[in-house]
N, C-alpha and C. Protein backbone atom coordinates (compact mmCIF):
# COMPACT_ATOMS: atom_id res chain seq x y z
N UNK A 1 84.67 81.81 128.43
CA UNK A 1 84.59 82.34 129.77
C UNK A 1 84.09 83.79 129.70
N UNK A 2 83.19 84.17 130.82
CA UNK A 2 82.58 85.70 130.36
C UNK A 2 83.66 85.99 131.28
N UNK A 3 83.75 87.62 131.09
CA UNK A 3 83.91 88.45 131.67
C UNK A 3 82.97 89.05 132.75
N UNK A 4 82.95 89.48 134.05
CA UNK A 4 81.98 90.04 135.57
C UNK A 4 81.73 90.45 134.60
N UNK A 5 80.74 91.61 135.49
CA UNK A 5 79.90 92.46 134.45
C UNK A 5 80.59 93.61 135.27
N UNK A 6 81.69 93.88 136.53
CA UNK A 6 81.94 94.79 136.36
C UNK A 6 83.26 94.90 135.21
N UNK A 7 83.76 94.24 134.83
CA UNK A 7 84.89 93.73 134.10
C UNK A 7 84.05 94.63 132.32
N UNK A 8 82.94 94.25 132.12
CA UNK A 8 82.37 94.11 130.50
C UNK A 8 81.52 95.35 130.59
N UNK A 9 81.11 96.19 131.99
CA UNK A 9 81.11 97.35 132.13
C UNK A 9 82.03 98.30 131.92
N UNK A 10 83.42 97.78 132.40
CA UNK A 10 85.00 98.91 132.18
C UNK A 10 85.01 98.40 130.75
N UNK A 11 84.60 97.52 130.15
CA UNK A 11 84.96 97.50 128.86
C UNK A 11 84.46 98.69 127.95
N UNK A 12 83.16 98.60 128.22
CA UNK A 12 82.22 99.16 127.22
C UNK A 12 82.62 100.64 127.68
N UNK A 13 83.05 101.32 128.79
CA UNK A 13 82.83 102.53 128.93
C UNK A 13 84.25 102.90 128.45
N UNK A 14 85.27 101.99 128.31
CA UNK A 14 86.41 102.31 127.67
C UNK A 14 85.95 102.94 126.25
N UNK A 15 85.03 102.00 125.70
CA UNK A 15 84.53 102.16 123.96
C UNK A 15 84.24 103.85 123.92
N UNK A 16 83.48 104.41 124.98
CA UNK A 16 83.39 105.42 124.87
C UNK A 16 84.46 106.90 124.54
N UNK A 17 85.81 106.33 124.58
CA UNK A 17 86.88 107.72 124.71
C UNK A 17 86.79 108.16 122.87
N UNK A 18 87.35 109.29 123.00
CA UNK A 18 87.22 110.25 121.99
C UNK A 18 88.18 109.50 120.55
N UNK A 19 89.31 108.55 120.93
CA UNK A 19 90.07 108.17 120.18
C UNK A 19 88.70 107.23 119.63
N UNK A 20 87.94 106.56 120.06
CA UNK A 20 87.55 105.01 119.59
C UNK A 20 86.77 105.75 118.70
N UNK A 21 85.52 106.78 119.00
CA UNK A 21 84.33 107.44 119.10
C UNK A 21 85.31 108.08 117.41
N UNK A 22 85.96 108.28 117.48
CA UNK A 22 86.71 109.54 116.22
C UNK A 22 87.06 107.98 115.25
N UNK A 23 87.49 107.27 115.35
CA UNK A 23 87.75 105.62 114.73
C UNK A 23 86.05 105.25 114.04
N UNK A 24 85.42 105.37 114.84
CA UNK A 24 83.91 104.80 114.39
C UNK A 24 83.26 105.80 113.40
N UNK A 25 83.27 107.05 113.50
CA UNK A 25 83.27 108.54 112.82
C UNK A 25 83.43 107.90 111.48
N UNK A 26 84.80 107.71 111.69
CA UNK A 26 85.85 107.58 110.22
C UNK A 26 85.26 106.11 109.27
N UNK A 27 84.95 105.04 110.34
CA UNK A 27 84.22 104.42 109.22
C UNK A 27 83.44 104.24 109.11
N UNK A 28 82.00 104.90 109.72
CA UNK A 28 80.62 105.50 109.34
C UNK A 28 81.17 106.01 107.95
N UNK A 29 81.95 107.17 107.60
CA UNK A 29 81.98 107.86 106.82
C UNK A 29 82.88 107.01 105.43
N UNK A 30 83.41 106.57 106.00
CA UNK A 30 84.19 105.52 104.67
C UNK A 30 82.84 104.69 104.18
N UNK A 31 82.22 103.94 105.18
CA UNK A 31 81.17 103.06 104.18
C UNK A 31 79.85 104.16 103.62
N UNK A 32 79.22 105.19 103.76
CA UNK A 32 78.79 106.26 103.03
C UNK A 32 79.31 106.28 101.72
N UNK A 33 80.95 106.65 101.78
CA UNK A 33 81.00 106.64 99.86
C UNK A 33 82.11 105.33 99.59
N UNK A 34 81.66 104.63 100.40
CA UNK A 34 81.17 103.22 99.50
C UNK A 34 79.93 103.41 98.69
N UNK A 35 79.03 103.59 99.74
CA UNK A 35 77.33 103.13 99.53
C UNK A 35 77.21 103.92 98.12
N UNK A 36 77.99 105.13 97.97
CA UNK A 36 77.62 106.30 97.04
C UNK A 36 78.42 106.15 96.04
N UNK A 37 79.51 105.18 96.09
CA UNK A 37 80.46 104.62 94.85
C UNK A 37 81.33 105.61 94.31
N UNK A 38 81.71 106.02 95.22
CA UNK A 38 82.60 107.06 95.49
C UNK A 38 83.95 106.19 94.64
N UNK A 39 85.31 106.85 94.34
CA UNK A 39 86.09 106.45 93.44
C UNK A 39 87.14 106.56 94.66
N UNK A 40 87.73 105.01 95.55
CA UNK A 40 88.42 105.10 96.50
C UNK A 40 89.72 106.35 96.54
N UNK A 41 90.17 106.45 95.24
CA UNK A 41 91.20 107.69 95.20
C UNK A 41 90.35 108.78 95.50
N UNK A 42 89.36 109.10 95.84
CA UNK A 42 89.01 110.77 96.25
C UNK A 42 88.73 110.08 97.57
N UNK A 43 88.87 109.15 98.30
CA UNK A 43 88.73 109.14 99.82
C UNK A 43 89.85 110.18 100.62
N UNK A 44 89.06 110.16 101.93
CA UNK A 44 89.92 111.23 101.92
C UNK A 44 91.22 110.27 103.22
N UNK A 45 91.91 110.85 103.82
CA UNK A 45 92.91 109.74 104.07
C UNK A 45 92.54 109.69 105.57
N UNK A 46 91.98 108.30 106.02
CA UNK A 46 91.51 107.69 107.15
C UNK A 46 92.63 107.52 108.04
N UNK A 47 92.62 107.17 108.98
CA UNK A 47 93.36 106.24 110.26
C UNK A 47 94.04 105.13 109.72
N UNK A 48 95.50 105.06 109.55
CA UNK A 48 96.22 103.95 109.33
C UNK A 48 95.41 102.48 109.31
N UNK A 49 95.14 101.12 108.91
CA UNK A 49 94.34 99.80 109.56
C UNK A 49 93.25 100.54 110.68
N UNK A 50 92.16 101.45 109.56
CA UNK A 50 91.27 102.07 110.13
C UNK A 50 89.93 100.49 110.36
N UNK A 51 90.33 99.72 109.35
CA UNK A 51 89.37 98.55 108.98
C UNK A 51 89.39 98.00 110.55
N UNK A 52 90.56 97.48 110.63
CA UNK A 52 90.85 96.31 111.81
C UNK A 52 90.75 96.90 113.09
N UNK A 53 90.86 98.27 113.09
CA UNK A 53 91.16 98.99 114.76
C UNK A 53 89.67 99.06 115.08
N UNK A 54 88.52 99.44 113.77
CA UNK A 54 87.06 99.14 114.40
C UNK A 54 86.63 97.97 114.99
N UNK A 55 87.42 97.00 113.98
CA UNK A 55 86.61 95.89 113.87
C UNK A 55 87.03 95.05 115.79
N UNK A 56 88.42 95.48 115.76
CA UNK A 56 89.08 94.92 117.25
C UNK A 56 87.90 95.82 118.23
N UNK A 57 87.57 97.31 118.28
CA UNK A 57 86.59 97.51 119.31
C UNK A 57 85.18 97.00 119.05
N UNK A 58 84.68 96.33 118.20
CA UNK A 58 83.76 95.73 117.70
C UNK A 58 83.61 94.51 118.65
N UNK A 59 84.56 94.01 118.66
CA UNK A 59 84.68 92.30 119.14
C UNK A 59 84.73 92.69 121.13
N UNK A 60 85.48 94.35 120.93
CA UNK A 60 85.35 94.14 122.37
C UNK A 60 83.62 94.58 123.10
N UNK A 61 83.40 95.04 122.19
CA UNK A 61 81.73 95.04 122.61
C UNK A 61 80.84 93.82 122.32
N UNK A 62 81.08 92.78 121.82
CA UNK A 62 80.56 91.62 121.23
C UNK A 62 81.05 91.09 122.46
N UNK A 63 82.00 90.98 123.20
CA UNK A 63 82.54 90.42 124.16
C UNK A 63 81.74 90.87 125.86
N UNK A 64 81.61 91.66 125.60
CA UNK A 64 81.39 92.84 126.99
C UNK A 64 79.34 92.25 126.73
N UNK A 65 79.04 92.56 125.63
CA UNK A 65 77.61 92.28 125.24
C UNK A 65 76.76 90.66 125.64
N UNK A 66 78.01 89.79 125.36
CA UNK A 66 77.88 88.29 125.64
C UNK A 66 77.66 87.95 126.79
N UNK A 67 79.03 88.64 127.92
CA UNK A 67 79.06 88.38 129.10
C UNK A 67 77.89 89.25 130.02
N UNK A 68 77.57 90.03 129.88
CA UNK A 68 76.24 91.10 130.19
C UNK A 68 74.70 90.35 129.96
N UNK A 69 74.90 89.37 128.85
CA UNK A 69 73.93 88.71 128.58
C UNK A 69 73.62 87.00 129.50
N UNK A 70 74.76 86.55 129.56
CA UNK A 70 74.81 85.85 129.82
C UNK A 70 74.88 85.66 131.68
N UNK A 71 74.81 86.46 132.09
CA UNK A 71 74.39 86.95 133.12
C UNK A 71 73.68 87.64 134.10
N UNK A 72 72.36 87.57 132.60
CA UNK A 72 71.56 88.19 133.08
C UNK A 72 71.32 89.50 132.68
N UNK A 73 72.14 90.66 132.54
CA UNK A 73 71.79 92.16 132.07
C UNK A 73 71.62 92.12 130.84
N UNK A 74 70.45 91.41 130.26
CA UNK A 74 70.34 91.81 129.01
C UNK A 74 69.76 92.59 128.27
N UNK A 75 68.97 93.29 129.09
CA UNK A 75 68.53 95.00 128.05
C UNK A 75 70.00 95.45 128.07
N UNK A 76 71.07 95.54 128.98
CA UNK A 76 72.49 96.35 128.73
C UNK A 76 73.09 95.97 127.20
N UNK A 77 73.19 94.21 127.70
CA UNK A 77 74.20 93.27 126.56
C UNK A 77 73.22 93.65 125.49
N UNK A 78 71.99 93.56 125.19
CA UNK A 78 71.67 93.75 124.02
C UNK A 78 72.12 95.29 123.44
N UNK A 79 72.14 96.05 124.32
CA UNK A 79 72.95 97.78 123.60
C UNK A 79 74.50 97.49 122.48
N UNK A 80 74.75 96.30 123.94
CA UNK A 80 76.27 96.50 123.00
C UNK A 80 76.40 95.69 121.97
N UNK A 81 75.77 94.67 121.78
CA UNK A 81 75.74 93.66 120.98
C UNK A 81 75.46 94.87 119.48
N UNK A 82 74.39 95.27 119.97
CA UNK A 82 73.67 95.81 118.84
C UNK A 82 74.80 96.97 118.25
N UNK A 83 75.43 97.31 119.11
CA UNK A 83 76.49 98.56 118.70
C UNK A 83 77.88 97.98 117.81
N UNK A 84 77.89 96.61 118.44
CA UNK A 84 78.90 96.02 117.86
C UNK A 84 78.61 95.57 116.41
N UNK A 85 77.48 95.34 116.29
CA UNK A 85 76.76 94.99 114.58
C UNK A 85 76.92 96.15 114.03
N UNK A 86 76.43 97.17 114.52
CA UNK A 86 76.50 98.68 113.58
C UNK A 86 77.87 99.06 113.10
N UNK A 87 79.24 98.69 114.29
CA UNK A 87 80.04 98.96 114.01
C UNK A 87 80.44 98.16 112.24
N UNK A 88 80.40 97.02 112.85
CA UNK A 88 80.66 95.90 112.11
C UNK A 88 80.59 95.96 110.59
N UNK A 89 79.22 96.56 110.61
CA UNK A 89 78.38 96.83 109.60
C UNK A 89 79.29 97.56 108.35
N UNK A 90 79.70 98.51 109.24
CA UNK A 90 80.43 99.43 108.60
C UNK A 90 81.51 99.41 107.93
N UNK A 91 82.61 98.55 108.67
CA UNK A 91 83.50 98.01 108.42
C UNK A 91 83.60 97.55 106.85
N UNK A 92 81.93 96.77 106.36
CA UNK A 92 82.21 95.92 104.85
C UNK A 92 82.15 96.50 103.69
N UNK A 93 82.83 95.79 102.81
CA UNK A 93 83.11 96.19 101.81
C UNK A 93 81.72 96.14 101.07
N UNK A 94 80.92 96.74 100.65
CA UNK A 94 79.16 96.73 99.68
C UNK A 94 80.29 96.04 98.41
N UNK A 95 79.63 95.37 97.87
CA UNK A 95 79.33 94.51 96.47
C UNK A 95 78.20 95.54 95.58
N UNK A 96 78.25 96.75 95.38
CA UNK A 96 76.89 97.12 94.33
C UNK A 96 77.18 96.55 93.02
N UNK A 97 75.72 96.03 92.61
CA UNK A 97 75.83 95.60 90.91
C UNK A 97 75.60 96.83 90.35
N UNK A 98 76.57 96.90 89.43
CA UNK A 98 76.28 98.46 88.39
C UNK A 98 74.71 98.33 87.85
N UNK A 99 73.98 99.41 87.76
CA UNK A 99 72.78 99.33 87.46
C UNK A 99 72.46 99.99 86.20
């Protein structure tokens, strides 16, 4: 079932507050020294289930993005969709093969 689009509009502009925005910060910057193979003990100390609290506003933009789409606003739904991948993105754990 979608969500209106004024419904997946209050969603997405929720995504915007300083708590979520400071959450996404934190794991932009966690997957960086991944990427850089950084030695998890020099991380520096994140947001409690910093993993899952992205990944939950992730799904709510995947959600908000669907119903936006599916209704038609899809230059919007495609923003969030696409924001929700970046988030997402971030979230994973890299596999590098030692080189």
């Amino acid at each position: 079932m979608s969500l209106s689009i004024q419904n997946a509009r209050l969603l997405v502009q929720s995504m915007g507050s300083t708590d979520i925005k400071n959450l996404i910060a934190q794991s932009k910057a966690k997957q960086v020294l991944r990427e850089v193979r950084e030695i998890t003990e020099n991380f520096p100390k994140f947001s409690p289930d910093l993993d899952d609290r992205v990944t939950f506003a992730a799904y709510g933009l995947l959600a908000a993005g669907c119903s936006l789409v599916e209704q038609g606003e899809t230059t919007e739904g495609y923003l969030q969709l696409h924001a929700a991948a970046d988030i997402l993105e971030s979230t994973l754990e890299l596999k590098l093969k030692n080189r």
